[in-house]
Protein backbone atom coordinates (compact mmCIF):
# COMPACT_ATOMS: atom_id res chain seq x y z
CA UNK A 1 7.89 8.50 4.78
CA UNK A 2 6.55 10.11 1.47
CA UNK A 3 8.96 8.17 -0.68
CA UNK A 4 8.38 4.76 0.78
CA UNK A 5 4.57 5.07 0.13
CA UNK A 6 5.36 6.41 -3.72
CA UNK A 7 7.63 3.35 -3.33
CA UNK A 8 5.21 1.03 -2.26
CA UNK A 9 2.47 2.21 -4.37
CA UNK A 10 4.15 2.29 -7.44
CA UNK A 11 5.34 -1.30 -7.04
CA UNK A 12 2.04 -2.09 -6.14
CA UNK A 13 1.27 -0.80 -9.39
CA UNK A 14 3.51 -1.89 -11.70
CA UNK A 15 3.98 -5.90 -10.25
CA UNK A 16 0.47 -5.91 -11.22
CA UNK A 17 0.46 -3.91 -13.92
CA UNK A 18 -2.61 -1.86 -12.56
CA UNK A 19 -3.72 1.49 -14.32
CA UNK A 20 -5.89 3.84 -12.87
CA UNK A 21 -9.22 2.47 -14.96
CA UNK A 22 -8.71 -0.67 -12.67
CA UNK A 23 -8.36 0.83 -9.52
CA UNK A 24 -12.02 1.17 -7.31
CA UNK A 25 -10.54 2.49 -4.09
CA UNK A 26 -7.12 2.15 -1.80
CA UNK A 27 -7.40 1.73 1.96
CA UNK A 28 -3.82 2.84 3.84
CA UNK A 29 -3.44 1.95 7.42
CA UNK A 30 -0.28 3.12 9.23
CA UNK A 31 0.93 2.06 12.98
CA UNK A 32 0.19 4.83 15.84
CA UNK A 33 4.04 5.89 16.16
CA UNK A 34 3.77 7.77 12.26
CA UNK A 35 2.85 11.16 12.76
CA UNK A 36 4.10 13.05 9.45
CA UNK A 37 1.52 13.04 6.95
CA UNK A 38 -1.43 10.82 6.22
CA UNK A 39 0.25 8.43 3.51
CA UNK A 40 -3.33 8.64 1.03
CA UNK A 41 -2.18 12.47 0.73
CA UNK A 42 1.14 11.34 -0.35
CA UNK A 43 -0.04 8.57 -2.58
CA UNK A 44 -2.59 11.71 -4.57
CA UNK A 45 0.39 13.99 -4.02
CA UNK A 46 3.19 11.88 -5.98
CA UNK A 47 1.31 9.47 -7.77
CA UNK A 48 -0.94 10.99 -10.98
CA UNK A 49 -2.78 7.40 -11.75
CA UNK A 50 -4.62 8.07 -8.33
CA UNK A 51 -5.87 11.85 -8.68
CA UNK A 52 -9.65 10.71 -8.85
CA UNK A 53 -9.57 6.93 -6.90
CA UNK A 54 -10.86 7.09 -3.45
CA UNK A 55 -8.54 6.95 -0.75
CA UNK A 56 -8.67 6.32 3.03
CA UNK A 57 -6.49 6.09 6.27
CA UNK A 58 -7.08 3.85 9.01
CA UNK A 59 -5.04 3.17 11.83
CA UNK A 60 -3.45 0.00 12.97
CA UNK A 61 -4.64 -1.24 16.15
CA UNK A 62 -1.73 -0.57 18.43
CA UNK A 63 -0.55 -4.25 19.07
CA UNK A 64 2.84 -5.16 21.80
CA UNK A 65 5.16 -6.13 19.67
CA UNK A 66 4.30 -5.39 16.19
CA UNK A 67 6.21 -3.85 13.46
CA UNK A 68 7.03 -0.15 13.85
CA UNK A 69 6.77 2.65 11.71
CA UNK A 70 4.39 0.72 9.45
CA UNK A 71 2.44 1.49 6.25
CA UNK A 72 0.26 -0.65 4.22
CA UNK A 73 -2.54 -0.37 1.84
CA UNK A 74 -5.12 -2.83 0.72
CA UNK A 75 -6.18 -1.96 -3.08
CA UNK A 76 -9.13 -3.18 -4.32
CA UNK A 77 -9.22 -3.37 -8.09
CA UNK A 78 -10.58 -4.57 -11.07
CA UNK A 79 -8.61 -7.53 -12.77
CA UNK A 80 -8.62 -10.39 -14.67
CA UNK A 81 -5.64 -12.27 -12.77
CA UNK A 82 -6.51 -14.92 -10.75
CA UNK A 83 -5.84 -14.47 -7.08
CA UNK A 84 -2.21 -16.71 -7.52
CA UNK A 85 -1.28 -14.18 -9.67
CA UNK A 86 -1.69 -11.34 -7.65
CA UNK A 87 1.72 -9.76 -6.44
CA UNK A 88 2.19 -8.63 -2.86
CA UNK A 89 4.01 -6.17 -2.40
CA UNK A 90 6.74 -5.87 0.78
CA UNK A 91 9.17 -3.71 1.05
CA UNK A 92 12.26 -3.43 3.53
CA UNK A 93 11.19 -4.44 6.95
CA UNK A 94 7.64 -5.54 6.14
CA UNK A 95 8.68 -8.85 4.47
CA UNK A 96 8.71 -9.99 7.65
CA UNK A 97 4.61 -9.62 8.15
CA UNK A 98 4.01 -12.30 5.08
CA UNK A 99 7.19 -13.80 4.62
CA UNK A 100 5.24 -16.45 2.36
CA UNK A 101 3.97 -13.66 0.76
CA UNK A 102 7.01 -11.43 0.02
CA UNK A 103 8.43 -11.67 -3.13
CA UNK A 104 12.24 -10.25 -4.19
């Protein structure tokens, strides 16, 4: 689980081209079947950019039928991109959440 948030994150990061001065605060939400870690400690943990932006875990309301083992984080951040700009990230399984979203 720890490298697919770093994963996500940094994408996150880079597609936008985000740095750390940008960055007000990250919300992660995870699905009720991950039990491992809380993935804001791994995000502070792996990822130096984030050692002073506030983080927070929420969890996903346990839905029949939605996608397992899931991560995702809303970032809320200073930019001057419009919102068409803005590049989703999904990774592996989650493309399927935002499939108009997703991007390769």
């Amino acid at each position: 689980m720890a490298d697919r948030v770093e994963a996500m994150m940094r994408a996150v990061l880079d597609r936008n081209e985000l740095g750390s001065e940008q960055l007000i605060s990250l919300l992660f939400s995870a699905t009720s079947d991950i039990h491992s870690t809380f993935p804001a400690t791994v995000a502070r943990a792996r990822i130096p950019e984030l050692a002073d932006v506030p983080l927070m875990n929420a969890a996903e309301l346990d839905i029949a039928g939605a996608l397992p083992m899931c991560i995702r984080v809303m970032v809320h951040a200073s930019t001057d991109r419009a919102r068409s700009e803005i590049v989703h990230v999904y990774l592996e399984g989650a493309t399927a959440l935002r499939p108009d979203l997703a991007r390769p």
